[in-house]
N, C-alpha and C. Protein backbone atom coordinates (compact mmCIF):
# COMPACT_ATOMS: atom_id res chain seq x y z
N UNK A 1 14.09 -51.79 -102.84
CA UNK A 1 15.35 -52.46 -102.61
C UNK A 1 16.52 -51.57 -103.04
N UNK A 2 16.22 -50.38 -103.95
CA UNK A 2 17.28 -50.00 -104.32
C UNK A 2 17.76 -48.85 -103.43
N UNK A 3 16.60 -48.80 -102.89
CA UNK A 3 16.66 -47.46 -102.17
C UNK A 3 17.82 -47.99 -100.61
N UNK A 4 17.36 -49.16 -100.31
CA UNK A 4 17.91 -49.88 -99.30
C UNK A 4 19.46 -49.82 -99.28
N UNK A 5 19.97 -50.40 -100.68
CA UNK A 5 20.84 -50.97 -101.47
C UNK A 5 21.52 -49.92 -101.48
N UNK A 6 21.45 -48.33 -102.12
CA UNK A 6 21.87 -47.54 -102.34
C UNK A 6 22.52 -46.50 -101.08
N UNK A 7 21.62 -46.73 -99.77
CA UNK A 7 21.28 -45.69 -98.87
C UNK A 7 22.52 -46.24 -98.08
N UNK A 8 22.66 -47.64 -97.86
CA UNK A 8 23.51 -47.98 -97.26
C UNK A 8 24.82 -48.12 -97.69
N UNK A 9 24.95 -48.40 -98.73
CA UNK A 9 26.47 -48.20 -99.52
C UNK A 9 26.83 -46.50 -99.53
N UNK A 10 26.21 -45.77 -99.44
CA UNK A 10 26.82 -44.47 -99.87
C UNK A 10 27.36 -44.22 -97.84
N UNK A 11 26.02 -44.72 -97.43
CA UNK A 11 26.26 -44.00 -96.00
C UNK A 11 27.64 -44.83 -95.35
N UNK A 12 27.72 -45.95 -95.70
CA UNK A 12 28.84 -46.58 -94.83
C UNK A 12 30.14 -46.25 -95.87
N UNK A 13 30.55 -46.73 -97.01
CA UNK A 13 31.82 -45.92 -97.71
C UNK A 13 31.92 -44.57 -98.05
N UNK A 14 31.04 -44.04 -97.79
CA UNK A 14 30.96 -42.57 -97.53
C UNK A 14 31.48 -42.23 -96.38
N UNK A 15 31.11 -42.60 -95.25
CA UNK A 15 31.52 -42.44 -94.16
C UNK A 15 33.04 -43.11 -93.45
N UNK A 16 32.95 -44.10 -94.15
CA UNK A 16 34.50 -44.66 -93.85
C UNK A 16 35.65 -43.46 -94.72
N UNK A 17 35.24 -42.91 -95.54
CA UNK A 17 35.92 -42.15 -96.84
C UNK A 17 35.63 -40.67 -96.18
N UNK A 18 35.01 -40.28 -95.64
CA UNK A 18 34.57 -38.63 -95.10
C UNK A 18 36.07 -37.99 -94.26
N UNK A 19 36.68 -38.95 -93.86
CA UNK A 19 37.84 -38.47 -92.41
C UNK A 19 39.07 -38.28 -93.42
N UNK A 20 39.26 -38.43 -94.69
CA UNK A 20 40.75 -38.34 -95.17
C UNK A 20 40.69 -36.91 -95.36
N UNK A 21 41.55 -36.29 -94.58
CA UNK A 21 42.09 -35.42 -95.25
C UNK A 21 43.38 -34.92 -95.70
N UNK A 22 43.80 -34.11 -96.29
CA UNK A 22 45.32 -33.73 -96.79
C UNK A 22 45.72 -32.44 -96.34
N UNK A 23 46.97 -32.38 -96.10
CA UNK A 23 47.55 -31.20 -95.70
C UNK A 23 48.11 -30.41 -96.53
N UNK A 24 47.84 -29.01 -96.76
CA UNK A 24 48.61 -28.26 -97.97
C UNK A 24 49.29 -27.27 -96.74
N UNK A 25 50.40 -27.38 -96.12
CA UNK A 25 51.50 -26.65 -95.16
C UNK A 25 50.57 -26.75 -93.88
N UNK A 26 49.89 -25.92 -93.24
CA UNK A 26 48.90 -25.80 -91.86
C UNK A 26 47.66 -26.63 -92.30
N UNK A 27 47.44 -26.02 -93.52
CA UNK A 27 45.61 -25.96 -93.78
C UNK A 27 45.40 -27.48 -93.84
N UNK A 28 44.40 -28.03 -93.82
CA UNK A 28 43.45 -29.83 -93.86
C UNK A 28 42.72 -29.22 -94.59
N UNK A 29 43.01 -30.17 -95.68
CA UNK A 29 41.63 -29.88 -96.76
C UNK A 29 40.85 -31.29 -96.73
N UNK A 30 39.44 -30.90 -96.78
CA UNK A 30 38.71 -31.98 -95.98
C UNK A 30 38.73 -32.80 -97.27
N UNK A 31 39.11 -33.96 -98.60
CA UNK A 31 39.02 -33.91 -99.44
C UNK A 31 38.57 -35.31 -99.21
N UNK A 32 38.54 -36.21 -98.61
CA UNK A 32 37.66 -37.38 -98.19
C UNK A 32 36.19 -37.29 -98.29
N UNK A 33 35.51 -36.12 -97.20
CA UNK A 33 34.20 -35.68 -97.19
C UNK A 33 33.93 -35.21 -98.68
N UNK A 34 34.41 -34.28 -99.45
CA UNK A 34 34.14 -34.03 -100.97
C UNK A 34 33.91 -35.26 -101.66
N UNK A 35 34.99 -36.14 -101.61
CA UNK A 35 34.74 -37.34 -102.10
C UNK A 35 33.76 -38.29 -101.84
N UNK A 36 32.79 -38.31 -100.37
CA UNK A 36 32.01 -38.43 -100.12
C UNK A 36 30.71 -38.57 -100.66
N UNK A 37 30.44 -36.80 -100.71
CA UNK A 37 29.66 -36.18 -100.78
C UNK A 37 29.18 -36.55 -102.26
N UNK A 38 30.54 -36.88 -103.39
CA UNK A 38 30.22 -37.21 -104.76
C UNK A 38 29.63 -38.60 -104.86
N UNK A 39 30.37 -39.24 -103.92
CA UNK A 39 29.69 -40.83 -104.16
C UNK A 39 28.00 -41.01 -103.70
N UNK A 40 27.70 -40.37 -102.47
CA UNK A 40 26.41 -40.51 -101.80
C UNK A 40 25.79 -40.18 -103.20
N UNK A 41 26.13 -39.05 -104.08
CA UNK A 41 24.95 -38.83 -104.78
C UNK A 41 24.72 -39.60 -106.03
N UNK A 42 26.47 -39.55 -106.43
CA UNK A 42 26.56 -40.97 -107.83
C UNK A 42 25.52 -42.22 -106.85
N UNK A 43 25.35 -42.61 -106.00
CA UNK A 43 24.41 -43.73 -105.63
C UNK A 43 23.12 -43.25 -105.65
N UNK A 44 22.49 -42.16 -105.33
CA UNK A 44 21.17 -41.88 -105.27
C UNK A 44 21.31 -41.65 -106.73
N UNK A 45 21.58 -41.25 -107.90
CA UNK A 45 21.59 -41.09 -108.83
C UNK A 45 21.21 -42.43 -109.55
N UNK A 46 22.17 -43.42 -109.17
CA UNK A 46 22.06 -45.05 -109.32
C UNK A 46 21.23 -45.45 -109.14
N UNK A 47 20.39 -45.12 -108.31
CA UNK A 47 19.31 -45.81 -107.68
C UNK A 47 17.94 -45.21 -108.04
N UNK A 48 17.94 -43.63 -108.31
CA UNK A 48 16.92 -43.38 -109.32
C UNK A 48 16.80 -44.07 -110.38
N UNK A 49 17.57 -43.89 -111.41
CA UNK A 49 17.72 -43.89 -112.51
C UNK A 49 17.65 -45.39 -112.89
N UNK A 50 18.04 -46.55 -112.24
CA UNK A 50 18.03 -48.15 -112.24
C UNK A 50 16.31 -48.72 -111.58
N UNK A 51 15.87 -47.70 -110.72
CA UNK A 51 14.09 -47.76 -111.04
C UNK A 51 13.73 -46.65 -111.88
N UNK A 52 14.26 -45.94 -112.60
CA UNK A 52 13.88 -45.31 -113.53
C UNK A 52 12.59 -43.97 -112.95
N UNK A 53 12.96 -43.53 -111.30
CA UNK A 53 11.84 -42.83 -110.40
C UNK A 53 12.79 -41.73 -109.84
N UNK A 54 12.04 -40.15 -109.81
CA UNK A 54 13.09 -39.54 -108.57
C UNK A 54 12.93 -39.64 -107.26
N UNK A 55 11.89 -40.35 -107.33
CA UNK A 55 11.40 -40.40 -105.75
C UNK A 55 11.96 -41.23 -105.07
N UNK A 56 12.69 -42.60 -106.02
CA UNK A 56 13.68 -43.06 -105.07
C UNK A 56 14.67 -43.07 -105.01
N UNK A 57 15.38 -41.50 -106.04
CA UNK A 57 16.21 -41.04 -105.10
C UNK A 57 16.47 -39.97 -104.46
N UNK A 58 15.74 -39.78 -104.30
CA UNK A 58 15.00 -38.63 -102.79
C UNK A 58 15.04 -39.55 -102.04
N UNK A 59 14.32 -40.66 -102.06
CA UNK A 59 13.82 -41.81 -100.91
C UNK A 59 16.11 -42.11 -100.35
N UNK A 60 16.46 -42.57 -101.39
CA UNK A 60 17.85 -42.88 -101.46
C UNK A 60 18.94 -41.94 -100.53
N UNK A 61 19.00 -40.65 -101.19
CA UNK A 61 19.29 -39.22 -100.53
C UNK A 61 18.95 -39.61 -98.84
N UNK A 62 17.67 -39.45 -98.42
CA UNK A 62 16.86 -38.78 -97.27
C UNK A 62 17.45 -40.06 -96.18
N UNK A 63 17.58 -41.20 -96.67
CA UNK A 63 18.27 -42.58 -96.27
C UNK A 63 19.21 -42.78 -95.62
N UNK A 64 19.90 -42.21 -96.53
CA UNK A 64 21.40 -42.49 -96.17
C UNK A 64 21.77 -40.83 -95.11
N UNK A 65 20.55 -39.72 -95.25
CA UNK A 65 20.94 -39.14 -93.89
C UNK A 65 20.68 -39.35 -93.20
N UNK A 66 19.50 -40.11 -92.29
CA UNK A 66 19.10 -40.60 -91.38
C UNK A 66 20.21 -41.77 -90.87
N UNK A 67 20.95 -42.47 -91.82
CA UNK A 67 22.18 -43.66 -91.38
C UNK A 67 22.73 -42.49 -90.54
N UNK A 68 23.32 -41.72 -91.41
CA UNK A 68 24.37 -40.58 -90.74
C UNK A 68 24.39 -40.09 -89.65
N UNK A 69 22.80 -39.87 -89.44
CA UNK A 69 22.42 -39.32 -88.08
C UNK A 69 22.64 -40.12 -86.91
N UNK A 70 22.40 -41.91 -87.34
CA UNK A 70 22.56 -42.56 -86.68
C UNK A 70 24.35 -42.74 -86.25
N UNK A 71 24.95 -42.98 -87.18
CA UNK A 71 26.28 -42.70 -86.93
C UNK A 71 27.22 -41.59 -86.12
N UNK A 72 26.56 -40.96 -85.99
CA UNK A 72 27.30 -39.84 -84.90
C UNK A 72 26.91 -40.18 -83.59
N UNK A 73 26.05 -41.15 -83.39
CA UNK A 73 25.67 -41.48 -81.96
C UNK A 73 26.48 -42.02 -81.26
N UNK A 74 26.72 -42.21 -80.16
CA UNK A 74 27.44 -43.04 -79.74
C UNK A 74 26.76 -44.59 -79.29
N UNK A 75 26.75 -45.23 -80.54
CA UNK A 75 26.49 -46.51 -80.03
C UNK A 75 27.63 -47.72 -80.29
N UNK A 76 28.26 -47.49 -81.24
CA UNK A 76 29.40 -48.40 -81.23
C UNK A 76 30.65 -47.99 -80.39
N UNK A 77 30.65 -47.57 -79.34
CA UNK A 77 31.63 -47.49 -78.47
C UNK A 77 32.48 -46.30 -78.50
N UNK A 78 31.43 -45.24 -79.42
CA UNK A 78 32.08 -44.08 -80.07
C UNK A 78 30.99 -43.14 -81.47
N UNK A 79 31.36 -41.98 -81.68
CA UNK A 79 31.00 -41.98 -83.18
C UNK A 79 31.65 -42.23 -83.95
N UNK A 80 30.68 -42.59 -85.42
CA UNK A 80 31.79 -42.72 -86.18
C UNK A 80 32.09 -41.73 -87.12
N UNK A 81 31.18 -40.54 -86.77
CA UNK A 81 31.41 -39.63 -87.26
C UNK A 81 31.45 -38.26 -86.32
N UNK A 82 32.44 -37.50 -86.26
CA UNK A 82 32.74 -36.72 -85.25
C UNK A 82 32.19 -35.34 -85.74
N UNK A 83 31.12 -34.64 -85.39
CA UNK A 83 30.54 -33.77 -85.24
C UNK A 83 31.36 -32.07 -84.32
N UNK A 84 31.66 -32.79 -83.19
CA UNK A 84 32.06 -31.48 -82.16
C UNK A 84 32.72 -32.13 -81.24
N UNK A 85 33.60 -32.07 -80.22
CA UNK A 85 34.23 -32.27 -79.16
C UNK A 85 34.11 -31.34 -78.13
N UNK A 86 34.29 -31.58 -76.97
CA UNK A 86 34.23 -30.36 -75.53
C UNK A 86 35.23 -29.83 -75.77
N UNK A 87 36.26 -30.00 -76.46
CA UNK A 87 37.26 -28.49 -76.16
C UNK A 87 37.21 -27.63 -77.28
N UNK A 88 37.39 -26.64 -77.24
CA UNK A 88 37.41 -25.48 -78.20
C UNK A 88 38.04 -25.69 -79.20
N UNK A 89 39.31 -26.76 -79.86
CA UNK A 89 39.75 -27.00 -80.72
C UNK A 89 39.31 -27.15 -81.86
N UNK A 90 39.44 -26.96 -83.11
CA UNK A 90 39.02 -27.41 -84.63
C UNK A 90 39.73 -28.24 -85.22
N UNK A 91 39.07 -29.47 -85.13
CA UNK A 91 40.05 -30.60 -85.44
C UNK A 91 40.07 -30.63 -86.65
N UNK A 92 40.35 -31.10 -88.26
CA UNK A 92 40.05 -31.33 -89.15
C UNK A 92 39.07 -32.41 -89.42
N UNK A 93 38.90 -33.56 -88.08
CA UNK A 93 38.04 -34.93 -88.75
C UNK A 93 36.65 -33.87 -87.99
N UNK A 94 36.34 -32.75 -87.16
CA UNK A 94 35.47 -32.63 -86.68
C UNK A 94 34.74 -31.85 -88.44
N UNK A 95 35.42 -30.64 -88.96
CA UNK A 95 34.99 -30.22 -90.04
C UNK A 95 34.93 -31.10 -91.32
N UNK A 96 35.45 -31.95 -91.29
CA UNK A 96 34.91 -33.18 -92.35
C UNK A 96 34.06 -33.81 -92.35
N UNK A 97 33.92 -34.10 -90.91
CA UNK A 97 32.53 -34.65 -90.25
C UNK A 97 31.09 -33.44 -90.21
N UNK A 98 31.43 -32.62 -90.21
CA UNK A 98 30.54 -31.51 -90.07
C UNK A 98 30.13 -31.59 -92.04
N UNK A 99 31.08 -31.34 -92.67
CA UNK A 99 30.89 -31.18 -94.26
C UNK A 99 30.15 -32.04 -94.52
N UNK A 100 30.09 -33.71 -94.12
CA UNK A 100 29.73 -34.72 -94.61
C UNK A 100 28.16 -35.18 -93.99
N UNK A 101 27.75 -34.38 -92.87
CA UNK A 101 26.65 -34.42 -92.16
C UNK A 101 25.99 -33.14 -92.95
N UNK A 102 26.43 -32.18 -93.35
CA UNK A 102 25.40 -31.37 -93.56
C UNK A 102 25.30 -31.17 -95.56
N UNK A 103 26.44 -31.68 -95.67
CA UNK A 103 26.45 -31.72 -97.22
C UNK A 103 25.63 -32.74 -98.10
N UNK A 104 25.18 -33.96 -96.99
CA UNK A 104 24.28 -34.90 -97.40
C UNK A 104 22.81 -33.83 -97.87
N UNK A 105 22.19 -33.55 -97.19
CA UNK A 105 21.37 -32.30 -97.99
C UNK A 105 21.51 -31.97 -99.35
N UNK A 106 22.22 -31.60 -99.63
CA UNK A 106 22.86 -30.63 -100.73
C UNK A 106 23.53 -31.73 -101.99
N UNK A 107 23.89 -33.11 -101.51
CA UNK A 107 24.07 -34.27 -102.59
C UNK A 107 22.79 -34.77 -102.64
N UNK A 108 21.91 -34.74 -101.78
CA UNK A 108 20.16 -35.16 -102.30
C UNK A 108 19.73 -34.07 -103.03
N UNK A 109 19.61 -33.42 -103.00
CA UNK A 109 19.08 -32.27 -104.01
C UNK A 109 19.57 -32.53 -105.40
N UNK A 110 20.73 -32.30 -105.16
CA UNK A 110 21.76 -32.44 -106.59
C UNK A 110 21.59 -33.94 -107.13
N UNK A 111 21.33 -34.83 -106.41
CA UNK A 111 21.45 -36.38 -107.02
C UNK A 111 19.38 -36.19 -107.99
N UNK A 112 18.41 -35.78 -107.03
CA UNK A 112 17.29 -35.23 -107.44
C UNK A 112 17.46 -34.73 -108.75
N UNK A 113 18.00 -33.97 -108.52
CA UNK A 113 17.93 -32.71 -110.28
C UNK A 113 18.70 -33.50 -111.23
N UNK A 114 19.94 -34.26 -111.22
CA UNK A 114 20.23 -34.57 -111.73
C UNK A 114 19.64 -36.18 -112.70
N UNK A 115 18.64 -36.82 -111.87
CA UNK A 115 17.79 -37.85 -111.96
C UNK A 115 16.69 -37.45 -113.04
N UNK A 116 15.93 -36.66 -112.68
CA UNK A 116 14.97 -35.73 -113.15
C UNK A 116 15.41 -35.07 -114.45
N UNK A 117 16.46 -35.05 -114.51
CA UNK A 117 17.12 -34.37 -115.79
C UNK A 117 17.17 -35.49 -116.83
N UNK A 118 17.90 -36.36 -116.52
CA UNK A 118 17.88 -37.44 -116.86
C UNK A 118 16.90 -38.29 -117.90
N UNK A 119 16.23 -38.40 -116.90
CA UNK A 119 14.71 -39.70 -116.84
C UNK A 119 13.72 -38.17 -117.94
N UNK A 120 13.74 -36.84 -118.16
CA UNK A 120 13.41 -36.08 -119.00
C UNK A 120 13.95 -36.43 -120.07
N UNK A 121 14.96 -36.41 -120.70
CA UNK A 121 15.72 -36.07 -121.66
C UNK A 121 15.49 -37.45 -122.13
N UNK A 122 15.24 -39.03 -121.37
CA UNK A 122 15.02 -40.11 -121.94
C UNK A 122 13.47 -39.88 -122.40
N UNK A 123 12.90 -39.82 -121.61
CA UNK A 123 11.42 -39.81 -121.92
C UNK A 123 11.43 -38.99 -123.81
N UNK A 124 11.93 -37.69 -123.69
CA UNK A 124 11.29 -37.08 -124.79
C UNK A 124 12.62 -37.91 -125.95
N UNK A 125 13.42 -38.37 -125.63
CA UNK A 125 13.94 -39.12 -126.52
C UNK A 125 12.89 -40.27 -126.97
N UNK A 126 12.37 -40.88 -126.01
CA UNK A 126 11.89 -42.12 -126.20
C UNK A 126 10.23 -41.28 -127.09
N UNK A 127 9.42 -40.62 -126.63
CA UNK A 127 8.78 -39.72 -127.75
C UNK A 127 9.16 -39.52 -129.11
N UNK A 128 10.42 -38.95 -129.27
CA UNK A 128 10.62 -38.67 -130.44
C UNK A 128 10.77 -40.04 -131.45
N UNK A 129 11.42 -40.79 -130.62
CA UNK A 129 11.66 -41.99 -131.58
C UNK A 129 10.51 -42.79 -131.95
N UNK A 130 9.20 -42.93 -131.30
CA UNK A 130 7.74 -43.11 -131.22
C UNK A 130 7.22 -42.56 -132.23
N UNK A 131 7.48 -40.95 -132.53
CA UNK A 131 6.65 -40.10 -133.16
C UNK A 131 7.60 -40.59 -135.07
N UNK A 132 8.69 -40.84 -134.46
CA UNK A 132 9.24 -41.15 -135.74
C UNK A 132 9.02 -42.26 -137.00
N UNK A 133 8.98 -43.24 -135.69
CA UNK A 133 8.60 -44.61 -136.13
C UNK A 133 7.36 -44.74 -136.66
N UNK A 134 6.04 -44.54 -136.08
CA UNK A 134 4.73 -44.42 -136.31
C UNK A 134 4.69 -43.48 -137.82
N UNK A 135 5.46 -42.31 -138.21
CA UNK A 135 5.33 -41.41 -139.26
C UNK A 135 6.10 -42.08 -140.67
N UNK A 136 7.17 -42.78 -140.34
CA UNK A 136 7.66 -43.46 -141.21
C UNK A 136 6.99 -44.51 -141.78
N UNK A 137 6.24 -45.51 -141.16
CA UNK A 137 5.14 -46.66 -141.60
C UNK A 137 4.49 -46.09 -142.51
N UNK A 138 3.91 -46.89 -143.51
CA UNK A 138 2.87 -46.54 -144.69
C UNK A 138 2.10 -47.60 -144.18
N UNK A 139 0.02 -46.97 -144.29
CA UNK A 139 -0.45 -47.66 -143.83
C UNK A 139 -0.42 -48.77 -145.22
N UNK A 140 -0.85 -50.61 -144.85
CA UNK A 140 -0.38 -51.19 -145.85
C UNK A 140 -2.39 -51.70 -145.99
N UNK A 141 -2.77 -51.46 -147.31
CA UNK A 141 -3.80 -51.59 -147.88
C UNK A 141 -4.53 -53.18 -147.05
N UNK A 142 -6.06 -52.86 -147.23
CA UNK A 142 -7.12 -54.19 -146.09
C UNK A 142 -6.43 -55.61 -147.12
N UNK A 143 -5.74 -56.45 -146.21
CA UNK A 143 -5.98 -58.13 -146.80
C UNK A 143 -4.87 -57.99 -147.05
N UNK A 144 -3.50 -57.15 -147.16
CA UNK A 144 -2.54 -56.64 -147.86
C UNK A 144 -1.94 -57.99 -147.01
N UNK A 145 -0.87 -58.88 -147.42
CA UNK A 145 -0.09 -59.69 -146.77
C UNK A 145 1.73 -58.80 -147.28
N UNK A 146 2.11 -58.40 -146.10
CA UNK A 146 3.84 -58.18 -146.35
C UNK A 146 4.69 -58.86 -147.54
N UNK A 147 4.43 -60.09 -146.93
CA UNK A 147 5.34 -61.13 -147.64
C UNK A 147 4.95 -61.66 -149.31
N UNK A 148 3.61 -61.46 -149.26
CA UNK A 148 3.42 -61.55 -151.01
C UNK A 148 3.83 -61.00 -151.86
N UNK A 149 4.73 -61.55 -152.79
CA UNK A 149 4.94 -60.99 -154.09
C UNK A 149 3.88 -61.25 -155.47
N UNK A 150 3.04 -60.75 -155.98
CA UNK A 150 2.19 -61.11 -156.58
C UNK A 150 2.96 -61.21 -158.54
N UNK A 151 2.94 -62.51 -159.18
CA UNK A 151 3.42 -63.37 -160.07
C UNK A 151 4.77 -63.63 -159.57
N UNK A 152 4.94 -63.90 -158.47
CA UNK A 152 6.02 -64.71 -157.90
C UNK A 152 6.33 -66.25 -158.40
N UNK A 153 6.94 -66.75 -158.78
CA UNK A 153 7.44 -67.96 -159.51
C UNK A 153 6.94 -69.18 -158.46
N UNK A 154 6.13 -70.06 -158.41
CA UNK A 154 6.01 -71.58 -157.56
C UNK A 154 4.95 -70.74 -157.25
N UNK A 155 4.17 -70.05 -156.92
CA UNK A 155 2.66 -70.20 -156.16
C UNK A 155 1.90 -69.13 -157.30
N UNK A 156 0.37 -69.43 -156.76
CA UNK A 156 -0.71 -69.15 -157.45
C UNK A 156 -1.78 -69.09 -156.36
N UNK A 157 -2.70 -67.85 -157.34
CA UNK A 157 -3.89 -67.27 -156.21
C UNK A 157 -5.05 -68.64 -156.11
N UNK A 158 -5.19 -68.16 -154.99
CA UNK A 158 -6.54 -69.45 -154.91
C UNK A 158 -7.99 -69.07 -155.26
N UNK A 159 -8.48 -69.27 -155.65
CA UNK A 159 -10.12 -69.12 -156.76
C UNK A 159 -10.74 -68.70 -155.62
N UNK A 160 -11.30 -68.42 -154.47
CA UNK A 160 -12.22 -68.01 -154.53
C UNK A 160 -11.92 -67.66 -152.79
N UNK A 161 -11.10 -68.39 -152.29
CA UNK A 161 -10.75 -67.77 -150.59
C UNK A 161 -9.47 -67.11 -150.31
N UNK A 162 -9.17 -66.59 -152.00
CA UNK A 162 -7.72 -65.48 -151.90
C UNK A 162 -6.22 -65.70 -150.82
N UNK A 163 -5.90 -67.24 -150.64
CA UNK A 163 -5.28 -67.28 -150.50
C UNK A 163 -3.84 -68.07 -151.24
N UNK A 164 -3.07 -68.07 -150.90
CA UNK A 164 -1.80 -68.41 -151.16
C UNK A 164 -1.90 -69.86 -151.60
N UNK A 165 -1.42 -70.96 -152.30
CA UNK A 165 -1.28 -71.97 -152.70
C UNK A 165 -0.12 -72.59 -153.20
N UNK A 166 0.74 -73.81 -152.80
CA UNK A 166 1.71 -74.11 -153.73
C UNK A 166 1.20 -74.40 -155.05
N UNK A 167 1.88 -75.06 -156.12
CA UNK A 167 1.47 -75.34 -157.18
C UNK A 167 1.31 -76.76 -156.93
N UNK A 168 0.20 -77.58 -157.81
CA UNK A 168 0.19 -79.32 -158.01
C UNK A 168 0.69 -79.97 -158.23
């Protein structure tokens, strides 16, 4: 589910978010698709790490490119992501669209390593604190009860089945 959950949120506000770009004098800086590219993977990241697996977010990653792929098709009356046009021109939404189709790759990888890094660094945390806990315990002697204080005020040993007793 997360993989579901994840694949589709990155691919559709990713993709609504891929076409902004900004103008610094001539140049379009594609800075929508960057922004993109960070969210697709903050979600595969999300979605590892919330099943606590990298595989689903690889599974997450690999997802949301296949949406993508689907999105450049023309089935809604258009793409919605613009790849290339017939005239020789370089549009800016075509290279944003190009960044955001091929940069999905490259945010699965990175969402991967970064998962994996992760879900490591917990694991041997979660070890250490194991190895800690277990070393700190003293084993407590056979029949030993925690809670006994022995000549504790109101109780007395019992004669012969060693247990606990109020007084008469």
């Amino acid at each position: 589910m997360a993989v579901v959950l994840g694949a589709v949120a990155a691919a559709v506000l990713g993709t609504s978010l891929h076409a902004q770009t900004i103008f610094a004098g001539e140049t379009a800086l594609p800075l929508g698709a960057a922004g993109a590219l960070v969210f697709s993977a903050a979600a595969a990241v999300l979605a590892g790490l919330w099943a606590r697996s990298i595989l689903v977010s690889a599974l997450t990653g690999a997802l949301t490119y296949v949406l993508l792929g689907f999105f450049t098709l023309d089935v809604f009356g258009g793409p919605l992501i613009v790849t290339g046009t017939v005239s020789d021109l370089n549009l800016p939404v075509t290279t944003a669209g190009l960044i955001w189709i091929y940069g999905q790759a490259a945010a699965t990888v990175a969402a991967v390593l970064i998962t994996a890094r992760v879900l490591r660094r917990e694991a041997a945390f979660q070890r250490s604190v194991a190895a800690h806990s277990v070393a700190a315990q003293e084993p407590l002697g056979y029949g030993t009860d925690p809670g006994y204080r022995p000549g504790e005020a109101g109780t007395m040993q019992g004669g012969e089945t060693g247990r606990q007793e109020p007084p008469a």
